[in-house]
Protein backbone atom coordinates (compact mmCIF):
# COMPACT_ATOMS: atom_id res chain seq x y z
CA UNK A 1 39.49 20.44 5.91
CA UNK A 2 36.13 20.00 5.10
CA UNK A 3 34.63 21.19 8.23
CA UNK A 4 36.49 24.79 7.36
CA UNK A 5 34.86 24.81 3.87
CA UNK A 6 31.62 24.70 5.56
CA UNK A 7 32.18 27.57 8.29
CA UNK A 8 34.11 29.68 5.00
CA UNK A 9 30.91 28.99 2.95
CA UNK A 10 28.25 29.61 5.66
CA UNK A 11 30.21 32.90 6.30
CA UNK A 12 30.11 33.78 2.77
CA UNK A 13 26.37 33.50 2.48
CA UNK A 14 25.63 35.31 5.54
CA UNK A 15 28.26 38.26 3.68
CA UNK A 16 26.22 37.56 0.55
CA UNK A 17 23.36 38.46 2.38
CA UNK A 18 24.54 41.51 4.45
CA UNK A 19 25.49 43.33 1.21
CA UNK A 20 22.46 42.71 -0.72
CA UNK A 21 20.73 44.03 2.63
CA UNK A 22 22.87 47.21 2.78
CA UNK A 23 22.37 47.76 -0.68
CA UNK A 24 18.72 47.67 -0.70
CA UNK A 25 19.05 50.14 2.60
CA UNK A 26 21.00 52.48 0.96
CA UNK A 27 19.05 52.69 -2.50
CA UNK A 28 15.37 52.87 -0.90
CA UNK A 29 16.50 55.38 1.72
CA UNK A 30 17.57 57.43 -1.16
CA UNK A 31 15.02 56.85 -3.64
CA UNK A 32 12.15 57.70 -0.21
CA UNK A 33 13.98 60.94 0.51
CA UNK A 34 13.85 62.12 -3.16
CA UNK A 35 10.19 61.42 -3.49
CA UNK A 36 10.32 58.04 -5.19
CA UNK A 37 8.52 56.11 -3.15
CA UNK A 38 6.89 53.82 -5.28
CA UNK A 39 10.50 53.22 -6.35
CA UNK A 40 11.95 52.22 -3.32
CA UNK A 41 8.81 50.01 -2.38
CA UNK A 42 9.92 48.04 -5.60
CA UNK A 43 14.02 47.80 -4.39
CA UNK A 44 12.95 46.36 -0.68
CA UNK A 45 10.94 43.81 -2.88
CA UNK A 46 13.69 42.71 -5.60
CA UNK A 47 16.20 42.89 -2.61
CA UNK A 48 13.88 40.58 -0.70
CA UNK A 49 13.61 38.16 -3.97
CA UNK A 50 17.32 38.34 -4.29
CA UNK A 51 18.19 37.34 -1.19
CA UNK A 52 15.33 34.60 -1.25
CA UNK A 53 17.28 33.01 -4.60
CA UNK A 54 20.74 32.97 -2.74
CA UNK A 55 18.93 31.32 0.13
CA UNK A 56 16.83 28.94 -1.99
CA UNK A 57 19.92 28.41 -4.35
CA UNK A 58 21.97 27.09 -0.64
CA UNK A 59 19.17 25.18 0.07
CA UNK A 60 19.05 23.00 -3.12
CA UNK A 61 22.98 22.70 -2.31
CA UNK A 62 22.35 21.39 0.57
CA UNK A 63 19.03 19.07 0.00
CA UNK A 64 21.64 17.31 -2.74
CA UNK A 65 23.82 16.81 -0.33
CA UNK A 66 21.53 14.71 1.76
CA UNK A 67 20.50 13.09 -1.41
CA UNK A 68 24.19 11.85 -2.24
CA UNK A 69 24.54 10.90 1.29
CA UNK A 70 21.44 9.01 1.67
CA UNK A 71 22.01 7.53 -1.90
CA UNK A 72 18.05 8.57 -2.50
């Protein structure tokens, strides 16, 4: 059971991270081809720092799992 918990929640981050990635394709294409450029520069970089916290947030997940496992 366990085993498909980890395949469900490694397929939910890599969904978590598709979407913010489509998102932040969608709004900065539309923002460049209205002349906002400066505004879309600034949506490629939150979507980058968004999907940077959902990564980091997994990887603190994951170093306390080691931790509880190694008893550290």
């Amino acid at each position: 059971m366990t085993f498909v918990r980890r395949i469900s929640m490694s397929i939910d981050l890599i969904i978590k991270i598709a979407v913010i990635g489509l998102l932040v394709t969608i709004l900065s294409q539309l923002l460049t081809r209205s002349g906002r450029d400066e505004q879309a520069t600034l949506t490629v970089i939150a979507g980058l720092v968004a999907a940077a916290l959902v990564v980091v947030r997994e990887l603190a997940d994951l170093f306390a799992l080691i931790r509880g496992l190694f008893g550290l």
